[in-house]
Protein backbone atom coordinates (compact mmCIF):
# COMPACT_ATOMS: atom_id res chain seq x y z
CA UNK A 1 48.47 176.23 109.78
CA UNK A 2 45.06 176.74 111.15
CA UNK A 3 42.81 173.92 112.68
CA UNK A 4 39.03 174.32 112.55
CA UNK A 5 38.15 173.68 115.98
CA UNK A 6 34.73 173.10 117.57
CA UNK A 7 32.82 174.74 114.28
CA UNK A 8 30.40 173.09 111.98
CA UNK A 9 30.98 172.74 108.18
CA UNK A 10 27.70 172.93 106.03
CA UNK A 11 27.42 170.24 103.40
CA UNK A 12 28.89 171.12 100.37
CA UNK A 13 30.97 174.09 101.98
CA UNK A 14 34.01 172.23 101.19
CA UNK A 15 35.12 171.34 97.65
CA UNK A 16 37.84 168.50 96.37
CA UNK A 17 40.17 171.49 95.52
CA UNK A 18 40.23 172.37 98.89
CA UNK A 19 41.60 169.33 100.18
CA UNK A 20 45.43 168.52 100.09
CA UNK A 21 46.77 165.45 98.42
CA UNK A 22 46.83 162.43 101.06
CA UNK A 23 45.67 164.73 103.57
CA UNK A 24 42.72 162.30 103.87
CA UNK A 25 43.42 159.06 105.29
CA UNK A 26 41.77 155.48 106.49
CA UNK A 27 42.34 156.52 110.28
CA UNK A 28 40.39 159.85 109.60
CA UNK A 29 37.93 157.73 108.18
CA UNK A 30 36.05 156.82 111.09
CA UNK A 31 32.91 154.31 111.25
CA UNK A 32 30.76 152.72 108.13
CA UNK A 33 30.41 154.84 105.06
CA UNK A 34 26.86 153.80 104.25
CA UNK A 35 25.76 153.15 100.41
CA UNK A 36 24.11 156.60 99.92
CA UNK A 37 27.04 158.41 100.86
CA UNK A 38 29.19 156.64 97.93
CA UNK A 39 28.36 157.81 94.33
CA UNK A 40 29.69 154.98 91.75
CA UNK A 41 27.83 156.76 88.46
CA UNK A 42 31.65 157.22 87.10
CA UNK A 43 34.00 155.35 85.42
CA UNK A 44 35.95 153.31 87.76
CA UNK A 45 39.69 151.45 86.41
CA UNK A 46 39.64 147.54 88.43
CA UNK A 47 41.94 146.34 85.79
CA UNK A 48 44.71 146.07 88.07
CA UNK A 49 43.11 144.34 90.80
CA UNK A 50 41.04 141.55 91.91
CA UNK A 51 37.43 141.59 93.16
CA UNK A 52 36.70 138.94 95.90
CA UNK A 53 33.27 137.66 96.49
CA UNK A 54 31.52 134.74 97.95
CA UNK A 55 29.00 132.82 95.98
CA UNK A 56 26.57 134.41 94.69
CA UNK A 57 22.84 132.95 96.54
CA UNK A 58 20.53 136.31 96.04
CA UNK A 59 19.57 137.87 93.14
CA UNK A 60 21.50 141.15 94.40
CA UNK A 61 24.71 139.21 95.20
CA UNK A 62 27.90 140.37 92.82
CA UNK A 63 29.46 137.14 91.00
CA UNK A 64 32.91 135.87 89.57
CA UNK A 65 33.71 135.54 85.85
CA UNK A 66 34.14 131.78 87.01
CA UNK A 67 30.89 131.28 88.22
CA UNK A 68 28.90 133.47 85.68
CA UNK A 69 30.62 130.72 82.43
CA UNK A 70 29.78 127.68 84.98
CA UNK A 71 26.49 128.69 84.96
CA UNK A 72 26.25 129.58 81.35
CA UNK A 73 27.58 126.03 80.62
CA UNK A 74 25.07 124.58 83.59
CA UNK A 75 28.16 123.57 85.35
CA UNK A 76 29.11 123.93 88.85
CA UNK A 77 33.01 124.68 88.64
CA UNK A 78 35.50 123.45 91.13
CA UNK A 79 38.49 124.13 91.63
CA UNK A 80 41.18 121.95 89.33
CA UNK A 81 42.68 118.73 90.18
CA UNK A 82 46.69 117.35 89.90
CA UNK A 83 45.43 114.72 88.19
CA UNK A 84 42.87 111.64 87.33
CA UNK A 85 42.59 107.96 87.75
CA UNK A 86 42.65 106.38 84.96
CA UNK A 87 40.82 103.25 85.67
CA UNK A 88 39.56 101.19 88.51
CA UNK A 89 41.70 101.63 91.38
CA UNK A 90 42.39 98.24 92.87
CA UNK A 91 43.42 97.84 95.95
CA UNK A 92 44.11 95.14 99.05
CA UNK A 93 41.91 94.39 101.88
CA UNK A 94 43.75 96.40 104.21
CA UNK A 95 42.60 99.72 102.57
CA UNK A 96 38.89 101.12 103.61
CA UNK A 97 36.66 103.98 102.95
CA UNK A 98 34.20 106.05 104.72
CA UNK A 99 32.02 108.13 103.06
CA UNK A 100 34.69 111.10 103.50
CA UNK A 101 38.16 109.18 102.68
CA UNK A 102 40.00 106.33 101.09
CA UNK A 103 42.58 105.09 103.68
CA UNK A 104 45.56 103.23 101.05
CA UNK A 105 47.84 100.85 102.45
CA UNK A 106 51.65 100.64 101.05
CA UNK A 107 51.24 99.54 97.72
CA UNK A 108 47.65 100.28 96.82
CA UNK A 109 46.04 102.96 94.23
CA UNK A 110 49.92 104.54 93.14
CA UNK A 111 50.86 104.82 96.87
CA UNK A 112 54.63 104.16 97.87
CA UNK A 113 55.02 104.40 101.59
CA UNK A 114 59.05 103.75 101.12
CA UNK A 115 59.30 106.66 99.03
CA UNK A 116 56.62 108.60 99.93
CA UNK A 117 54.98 109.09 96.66
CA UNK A 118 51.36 108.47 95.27
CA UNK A 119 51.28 108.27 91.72
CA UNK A 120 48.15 108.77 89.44
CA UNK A 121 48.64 108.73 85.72
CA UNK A 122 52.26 108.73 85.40
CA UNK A 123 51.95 112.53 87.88
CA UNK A 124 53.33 112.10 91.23
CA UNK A 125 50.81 113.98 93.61
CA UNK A 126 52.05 115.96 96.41
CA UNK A 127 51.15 116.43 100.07
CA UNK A 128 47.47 118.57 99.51
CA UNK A 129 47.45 117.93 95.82
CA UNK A 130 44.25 117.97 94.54
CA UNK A 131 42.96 114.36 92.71
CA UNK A 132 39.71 113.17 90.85
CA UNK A 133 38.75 109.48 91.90
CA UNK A 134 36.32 108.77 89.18
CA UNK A 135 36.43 104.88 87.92
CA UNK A 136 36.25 103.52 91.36
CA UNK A 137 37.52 101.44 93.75
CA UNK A 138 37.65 97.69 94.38
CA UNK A 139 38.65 96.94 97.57
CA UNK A 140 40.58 93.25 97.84
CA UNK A 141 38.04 92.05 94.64
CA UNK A 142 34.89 92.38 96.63
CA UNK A 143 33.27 94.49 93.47
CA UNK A 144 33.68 97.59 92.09
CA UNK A 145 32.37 100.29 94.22
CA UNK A 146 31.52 103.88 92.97
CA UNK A 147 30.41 105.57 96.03
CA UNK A 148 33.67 106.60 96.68
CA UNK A 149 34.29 108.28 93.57
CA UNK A 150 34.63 112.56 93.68
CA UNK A 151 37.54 115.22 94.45
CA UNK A 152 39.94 114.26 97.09
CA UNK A 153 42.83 116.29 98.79
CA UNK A 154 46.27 114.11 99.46
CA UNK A 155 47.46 113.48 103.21
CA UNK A 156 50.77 113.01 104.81
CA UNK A 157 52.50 111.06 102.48
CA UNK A 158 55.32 109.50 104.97
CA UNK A 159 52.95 107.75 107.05
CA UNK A 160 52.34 104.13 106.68
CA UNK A 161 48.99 104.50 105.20
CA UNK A 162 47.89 107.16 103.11
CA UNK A 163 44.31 109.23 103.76
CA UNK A 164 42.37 110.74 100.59
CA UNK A 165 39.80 113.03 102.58
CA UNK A 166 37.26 114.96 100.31
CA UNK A 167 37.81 117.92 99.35
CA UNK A 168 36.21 120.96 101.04
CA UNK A 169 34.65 122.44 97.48
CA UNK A 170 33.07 118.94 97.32
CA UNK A 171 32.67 117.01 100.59
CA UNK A 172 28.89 118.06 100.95
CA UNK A 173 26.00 116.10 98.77
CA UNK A 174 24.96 119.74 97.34
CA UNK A 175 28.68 120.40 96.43
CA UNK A 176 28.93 116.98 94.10
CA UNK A 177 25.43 117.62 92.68
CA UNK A 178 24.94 116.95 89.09
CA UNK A 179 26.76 118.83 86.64
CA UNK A 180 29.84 119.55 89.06
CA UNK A 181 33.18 120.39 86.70
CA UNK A 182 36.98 120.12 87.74
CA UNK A 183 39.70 120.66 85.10
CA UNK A 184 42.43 118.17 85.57
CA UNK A 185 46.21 119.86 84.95
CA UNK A 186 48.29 117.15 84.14
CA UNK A 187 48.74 113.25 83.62
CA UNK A 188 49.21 111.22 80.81
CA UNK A 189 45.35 109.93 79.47
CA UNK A 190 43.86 112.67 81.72
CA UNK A 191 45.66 115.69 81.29
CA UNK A 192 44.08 118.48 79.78
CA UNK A 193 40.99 117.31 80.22
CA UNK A 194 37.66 118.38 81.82
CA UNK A 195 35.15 116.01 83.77
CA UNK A 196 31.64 116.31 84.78
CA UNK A 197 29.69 114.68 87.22
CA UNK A 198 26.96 112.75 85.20
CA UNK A 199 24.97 111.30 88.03
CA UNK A 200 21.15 112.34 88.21
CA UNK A 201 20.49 113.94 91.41
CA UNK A 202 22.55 114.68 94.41
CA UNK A 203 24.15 111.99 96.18
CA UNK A 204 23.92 110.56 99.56
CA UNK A 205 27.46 110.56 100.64
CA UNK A 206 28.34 106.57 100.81
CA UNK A 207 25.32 105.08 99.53
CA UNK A 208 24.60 106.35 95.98
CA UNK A 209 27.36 106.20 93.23
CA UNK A 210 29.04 109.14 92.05
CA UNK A 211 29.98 108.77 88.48
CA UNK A 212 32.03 110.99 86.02
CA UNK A 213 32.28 111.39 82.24
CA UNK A 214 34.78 113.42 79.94
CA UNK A 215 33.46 116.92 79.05
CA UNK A 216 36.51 118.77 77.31
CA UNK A 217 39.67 117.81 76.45
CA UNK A 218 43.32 119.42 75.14
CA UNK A 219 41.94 119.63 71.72
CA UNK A 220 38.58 119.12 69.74
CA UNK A 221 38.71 115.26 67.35
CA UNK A 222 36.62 115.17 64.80
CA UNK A 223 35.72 112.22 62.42
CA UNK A 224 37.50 111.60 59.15
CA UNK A 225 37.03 109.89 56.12
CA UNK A 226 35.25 106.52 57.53
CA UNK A 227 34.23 107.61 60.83
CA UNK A 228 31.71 109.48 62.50
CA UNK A 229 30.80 110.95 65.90
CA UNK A 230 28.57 111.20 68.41
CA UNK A 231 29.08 113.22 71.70
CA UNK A 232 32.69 111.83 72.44
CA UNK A 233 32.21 108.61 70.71
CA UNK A 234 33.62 107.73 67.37
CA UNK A 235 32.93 105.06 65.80
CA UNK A 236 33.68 103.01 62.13
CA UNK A 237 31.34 103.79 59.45
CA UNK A 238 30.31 100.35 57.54
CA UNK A 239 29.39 100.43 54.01
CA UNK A 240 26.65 98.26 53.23
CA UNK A 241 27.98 94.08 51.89
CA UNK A 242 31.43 95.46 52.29
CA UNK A 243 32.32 92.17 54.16
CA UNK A 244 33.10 93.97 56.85
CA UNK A 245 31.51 93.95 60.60
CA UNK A 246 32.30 95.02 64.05
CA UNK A 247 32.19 92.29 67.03
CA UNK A 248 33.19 92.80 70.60
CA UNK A 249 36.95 92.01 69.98
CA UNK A 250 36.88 94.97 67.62
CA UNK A 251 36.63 95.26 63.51
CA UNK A 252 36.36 92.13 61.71
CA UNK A 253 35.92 90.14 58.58
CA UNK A 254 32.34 88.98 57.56
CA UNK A 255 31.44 86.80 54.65
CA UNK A 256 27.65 86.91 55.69
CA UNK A 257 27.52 90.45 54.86
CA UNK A 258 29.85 90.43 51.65
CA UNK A 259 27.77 91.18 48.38
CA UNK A 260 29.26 90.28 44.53
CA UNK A 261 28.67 93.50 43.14
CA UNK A 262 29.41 95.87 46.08
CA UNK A 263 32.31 94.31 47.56
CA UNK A 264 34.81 95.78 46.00
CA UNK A 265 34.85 99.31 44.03
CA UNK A 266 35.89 97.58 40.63
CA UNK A 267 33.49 97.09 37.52
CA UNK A 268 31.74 93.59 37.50
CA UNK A 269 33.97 91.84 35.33
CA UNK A 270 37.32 92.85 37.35
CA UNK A 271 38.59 91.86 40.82
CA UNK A 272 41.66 92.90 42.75
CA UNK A 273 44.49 90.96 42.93
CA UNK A 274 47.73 91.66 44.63
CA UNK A 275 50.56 91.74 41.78
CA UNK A 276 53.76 92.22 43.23
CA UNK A 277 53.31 94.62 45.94
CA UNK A 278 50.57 96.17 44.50
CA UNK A 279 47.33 95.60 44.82
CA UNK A 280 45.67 95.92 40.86
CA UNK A 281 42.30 95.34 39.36
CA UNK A 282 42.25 93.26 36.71
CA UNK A 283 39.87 92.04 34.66
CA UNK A 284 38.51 88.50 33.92
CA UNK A 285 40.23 88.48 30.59
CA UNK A 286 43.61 89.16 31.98
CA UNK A 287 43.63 86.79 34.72
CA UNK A 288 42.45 84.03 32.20
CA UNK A 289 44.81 85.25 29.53
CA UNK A 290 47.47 84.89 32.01
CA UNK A 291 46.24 81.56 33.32
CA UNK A 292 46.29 80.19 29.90
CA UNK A 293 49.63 77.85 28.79
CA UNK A 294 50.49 75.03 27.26
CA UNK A 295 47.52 73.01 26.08
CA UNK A 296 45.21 75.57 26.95
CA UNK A 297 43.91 78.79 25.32
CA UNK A 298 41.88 81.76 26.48
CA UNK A 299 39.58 83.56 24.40
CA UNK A 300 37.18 86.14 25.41
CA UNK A 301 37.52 85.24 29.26
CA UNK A 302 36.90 81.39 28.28
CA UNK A 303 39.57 79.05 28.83
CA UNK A 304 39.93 75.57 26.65
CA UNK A 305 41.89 72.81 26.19
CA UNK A 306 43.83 72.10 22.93
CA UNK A 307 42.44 68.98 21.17
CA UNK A 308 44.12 67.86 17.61
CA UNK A 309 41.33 66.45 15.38
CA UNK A 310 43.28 63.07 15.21
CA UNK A 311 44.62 62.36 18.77
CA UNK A 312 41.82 60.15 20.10
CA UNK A 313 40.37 63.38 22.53
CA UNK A 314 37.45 65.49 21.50
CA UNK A 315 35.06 68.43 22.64
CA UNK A 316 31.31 67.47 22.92
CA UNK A 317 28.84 69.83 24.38
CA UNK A 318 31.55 71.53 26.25
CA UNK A 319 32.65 68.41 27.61
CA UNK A 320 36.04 66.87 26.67
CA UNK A 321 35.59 63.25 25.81
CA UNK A 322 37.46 60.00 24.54
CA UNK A 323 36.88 59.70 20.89
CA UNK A 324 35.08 55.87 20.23
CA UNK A 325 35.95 54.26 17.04
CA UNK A 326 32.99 51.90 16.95
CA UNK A 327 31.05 50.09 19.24
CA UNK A 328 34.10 47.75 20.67
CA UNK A 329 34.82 51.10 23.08
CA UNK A 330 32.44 51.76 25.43
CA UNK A 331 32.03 54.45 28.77
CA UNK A 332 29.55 54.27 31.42
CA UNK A 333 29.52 56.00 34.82
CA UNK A 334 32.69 53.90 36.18
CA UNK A 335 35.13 54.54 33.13
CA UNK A 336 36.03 53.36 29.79
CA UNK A 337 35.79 50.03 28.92
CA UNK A 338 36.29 47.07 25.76
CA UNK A 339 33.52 45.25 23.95
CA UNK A 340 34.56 41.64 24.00
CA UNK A 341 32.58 39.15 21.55
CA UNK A 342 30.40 36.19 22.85
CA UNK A 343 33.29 33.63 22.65
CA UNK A 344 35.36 36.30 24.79
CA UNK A 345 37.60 37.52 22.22
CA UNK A 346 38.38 40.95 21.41
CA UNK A 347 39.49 42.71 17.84
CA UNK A 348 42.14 45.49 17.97
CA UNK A 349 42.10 47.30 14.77
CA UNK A 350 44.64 49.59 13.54
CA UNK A 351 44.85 52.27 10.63
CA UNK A 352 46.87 52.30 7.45
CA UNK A 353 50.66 53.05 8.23
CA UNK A 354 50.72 49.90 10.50
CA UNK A 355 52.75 47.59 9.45
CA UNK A 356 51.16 44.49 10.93
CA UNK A 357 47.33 44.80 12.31
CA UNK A 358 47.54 43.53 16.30
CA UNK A 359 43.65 42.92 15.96
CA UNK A 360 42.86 39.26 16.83
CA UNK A 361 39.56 37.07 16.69
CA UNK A 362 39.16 34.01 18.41
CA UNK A 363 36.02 31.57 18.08
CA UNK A 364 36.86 29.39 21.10
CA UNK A 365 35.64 26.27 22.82
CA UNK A 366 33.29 25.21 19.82
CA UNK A 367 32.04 21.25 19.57
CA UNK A 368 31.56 19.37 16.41
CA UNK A 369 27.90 18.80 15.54
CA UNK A 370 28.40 14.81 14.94
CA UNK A 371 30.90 12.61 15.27
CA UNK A 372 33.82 12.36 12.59
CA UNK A 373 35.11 9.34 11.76
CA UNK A 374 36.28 9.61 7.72
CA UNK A 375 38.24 11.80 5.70
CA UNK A 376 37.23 14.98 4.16
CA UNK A 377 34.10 14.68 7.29
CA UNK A 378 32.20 18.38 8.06
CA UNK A 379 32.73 19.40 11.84
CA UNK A 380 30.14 21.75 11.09
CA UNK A 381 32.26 24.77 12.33
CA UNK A 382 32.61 28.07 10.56
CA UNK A 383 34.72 30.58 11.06
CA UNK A 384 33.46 34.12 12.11
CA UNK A 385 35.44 36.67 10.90
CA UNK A 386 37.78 36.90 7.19
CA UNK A 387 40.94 36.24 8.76
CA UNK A 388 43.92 38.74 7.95
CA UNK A 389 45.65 37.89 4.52
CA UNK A 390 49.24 38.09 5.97
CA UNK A 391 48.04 36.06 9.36
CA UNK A 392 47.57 32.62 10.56
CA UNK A 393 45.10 30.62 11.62
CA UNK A 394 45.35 27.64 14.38
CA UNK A 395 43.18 25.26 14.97
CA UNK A 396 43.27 23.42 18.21
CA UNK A 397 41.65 20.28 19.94
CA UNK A 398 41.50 20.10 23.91
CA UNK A 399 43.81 22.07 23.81
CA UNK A 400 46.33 20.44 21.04
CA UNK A 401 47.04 22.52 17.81
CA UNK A 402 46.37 20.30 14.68
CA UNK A 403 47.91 20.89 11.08
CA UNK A 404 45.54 22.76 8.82
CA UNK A 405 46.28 22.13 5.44
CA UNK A 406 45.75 25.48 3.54
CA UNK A 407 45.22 24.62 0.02
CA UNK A 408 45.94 20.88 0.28
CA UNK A 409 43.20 18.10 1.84
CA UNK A 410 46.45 16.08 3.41
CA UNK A 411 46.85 17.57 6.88
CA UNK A 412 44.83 17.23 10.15
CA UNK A 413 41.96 19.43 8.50
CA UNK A 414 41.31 22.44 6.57
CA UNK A 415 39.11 25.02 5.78
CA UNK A 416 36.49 24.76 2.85
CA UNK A 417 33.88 27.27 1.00
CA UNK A 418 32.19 24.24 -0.91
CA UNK A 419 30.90 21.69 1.37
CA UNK A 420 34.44 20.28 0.82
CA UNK A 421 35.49 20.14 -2.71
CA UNK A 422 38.66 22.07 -2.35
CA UNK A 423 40.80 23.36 0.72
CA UNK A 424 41.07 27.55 0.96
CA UNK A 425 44.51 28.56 0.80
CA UNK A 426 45.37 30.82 3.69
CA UNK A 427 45.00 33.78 1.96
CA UNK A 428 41.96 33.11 1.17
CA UNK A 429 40.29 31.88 3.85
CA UNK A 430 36.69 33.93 4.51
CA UNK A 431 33.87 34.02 7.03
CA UNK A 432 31.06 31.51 7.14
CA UNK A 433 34.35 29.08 6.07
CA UNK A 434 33.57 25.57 7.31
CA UNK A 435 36.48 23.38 9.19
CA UNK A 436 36.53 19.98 7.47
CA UNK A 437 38.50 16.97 9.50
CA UNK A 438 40.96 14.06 8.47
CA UNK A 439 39.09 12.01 10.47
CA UNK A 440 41.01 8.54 9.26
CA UNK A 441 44.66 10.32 8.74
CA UNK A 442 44.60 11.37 12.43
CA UNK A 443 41.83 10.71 14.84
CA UNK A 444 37.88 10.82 14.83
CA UNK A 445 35.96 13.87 16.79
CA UNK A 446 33.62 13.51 19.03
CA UNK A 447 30.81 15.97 19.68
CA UNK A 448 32.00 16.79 23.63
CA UNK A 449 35.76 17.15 21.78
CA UNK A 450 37.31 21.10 22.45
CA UNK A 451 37.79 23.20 19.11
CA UNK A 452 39.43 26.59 19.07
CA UNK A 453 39.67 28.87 16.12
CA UNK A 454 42.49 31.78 16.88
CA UNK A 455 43.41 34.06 14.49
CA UNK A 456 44.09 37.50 13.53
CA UNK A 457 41.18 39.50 11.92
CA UNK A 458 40.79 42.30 9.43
């Protein structure tokens, strides 16, 4: 084959055809190929390979799929993380921080020096794992401290003490500005899950908080029946007097705000009751149709007692009440009580059937108005009431019963309805009667003498 040797080739003198398969190669390629010598107006196929480029900082400057949807999304992407505290890290007083690591001693924030782990939701982080500190520290319960809070990388885990140093995507102030993303791979709250950096302006390494909130998670949760949302919030819906409230234990009872007609979702003359195992609405007349039993009865939702016409009991304006013969049964505020007369007797009166009336009548502790010395003398002492035709009637003097002679004059005394003449039989003994005294067959009255009249009344 023939070598072209010390001859110039015009431009354009040799043609693609001309040139053998691989017979051009990166050696012969000498020096810089400058921009205008490479024409890229074709199609070119980069499907099979990868285009590496720094961060884009000029208009001019070629940019990653990555950072073109962090921008889109005003995020500024990191790379991901193992995993995620979960909440507060607590730790002892032999741990410390600088502004570019979290030294742990055995024990503290998931780290085991005997086994040489460091575990952060339930994920056991390797030896330059990647991990999101994001609800703080609190070092020894001196206070919660947030400056330390950001993307760490994991150190020798068989040492002693373990060293979180900052990662080198976000050691810098600029690098943990506002908006800065990391997707978290695994863990058991966290996993799944995207956060962003929520403070408002870049932070001073050590001396302003860094704080984080949830952007994405595994799947999108959306508000049912009784909820609703805002951002990543949900929250109870309450329906207006439902009774119900929410306090800072959680969801609660609340009379206060419980309303008669809205309460429940039942018509206004229905409640719910729980029957069984089920909970029913029923209305007023049913529960007071059920309610009713012996003695009572329900009609039209209104429940009353059973009262017969003769048993002494009675309705009166709605009110149940004692049924008062005549004026010898009285009530007041305190209770029932029993007329007595002015001599302190009382009259029990019973209705036909009764064998024998119990009513009694007493005109007690009377004195004669003069002295009585003879037979057949006035004591000027009626009787009150007709005495009962089947009862008796004593007569008594301090205290001592004397014979009354009931038809006859002969005895102690009897009773008389003409100033005398003739003695009543007992039968017919009336009110207004007059007591007339044997005076010389037994003993004279005198006016301070005791007489009692005791007998039973119609």
């Amino acid at each position: 084959m023939a070598f072209i040797k010390g001859k110039q080739l015009d431009s354009g003198t040799i043609d693609t055809r001309e040139l053998k398969d691989l017979s051009v190669t990166t050696a012969k390629l000498a020096g810089t190929i400058s921009a205008s010598k490479i024409d890229l107006t074709d199609t070119f196929d980069f499907s099979s390979g990868t285009l590496t480029v720094a961060t884009p900082t000029q208009d001019g400057h070629p940019a990653t799929k990555l950072y073109v949807d962090g921008q889109l999304q005003g995020l500024d992407i990191k790379d991901s993380v193992v995993a995620a505290t979960t909440a507060v890290m607590a730790v002892s007083a032999s741990s410390s921080t600088t502004a570019q690591t979290i030294i742990l001693a055995d024990g503290d924030g998931g780290f085991d020096a005997s086994n040489d782990t460091f575990t952060v939701d339930g994920i056991s982080i390797a030896n330059d794992g990647r991990v999101l500190i994001k609800d703080g520290i609190n070092i020894d319960n001196v206070g919660l401290d947030q400056k330390v809070n950001g993307i760490y990388t994991v150190g020798n885990l068989t040492n002693n003490t373990l060293i979180l140093t900052r990662s080198t995507d976000a050691d810098t102030s600029a690098e943990l500005s506002p908006g800065s993303f990391c997707f978290v791979e695994q863990g058991t709250d966290n996993g799944d899950s995207g956060f962003v950096a929520s403070h408002d302006s870049n932070p001073t390494l050590g001396t302003d908080n860094i704080t984080y909130t949830q952007f994405s998670g595994a799947g999108a949760v959306g508000a049912g029946d009784g909820l609703s949302k805002a951002g990543s919030t949900l929250s109870v819906n309450l329906d207006s007097d439902s009774g119900l409230a929410v306090s800072a234990s959680g969801l609660k009872l609340d009379g206060t705000v419980l309303a008669d007609s809205t309460s429940v979702t039942v018509a206004s003359d229905s409640v719910l009751a729980v029957v069984g195992s089920a909970t029913e609405e029923l209305s007023i007349t049913t529960l007071i149709n059920a309610i009713a039993a012996n003695g009572l009865t329900a009609t039209n939702g209104a429940l009353s007692v059973n009262v017969l016409s003769t048993g002494g009991l009675a309705h009166s304006s709605g009110d149940l009440i004692v049924q008062k013969p005549d004026t010898s049964l009285t009530s007041d505020a305190t209770g029932l009580k029993v007329n007595l007369h002015a001599d302190g007797s009382i009259a029990i009166k019973g209705t036909a059937g009764i064998a024998a009336p119990i009513m009694f009548g007493s005109d007690l502790s009377q004195n004669p108005t003069a002295a009585v010395s003879a037979d057949a003398t006035t004591t000027g002492l009626a009787i009150t009431n007709t005495p009962a035709s089947s009862g008796i009637v004593r007569v008594s003097v301090n205290g001592v019963s004397a014979e009354v002679g009931f038809g006859v004059k002969t005895k102690d005394c009897y009773f008389s309805g003409d100033a005398g003449s003739t003695a009543r039989a007992l039968g017919s003994i009336v009110a207004t009667d007059v007591l007339f005294w044997n005076g010389s067959s037994s003993y004279a009255l005198a006016t301070d003498d005791l007489i009692d009249f005791v007998y039973a009344s119609i």
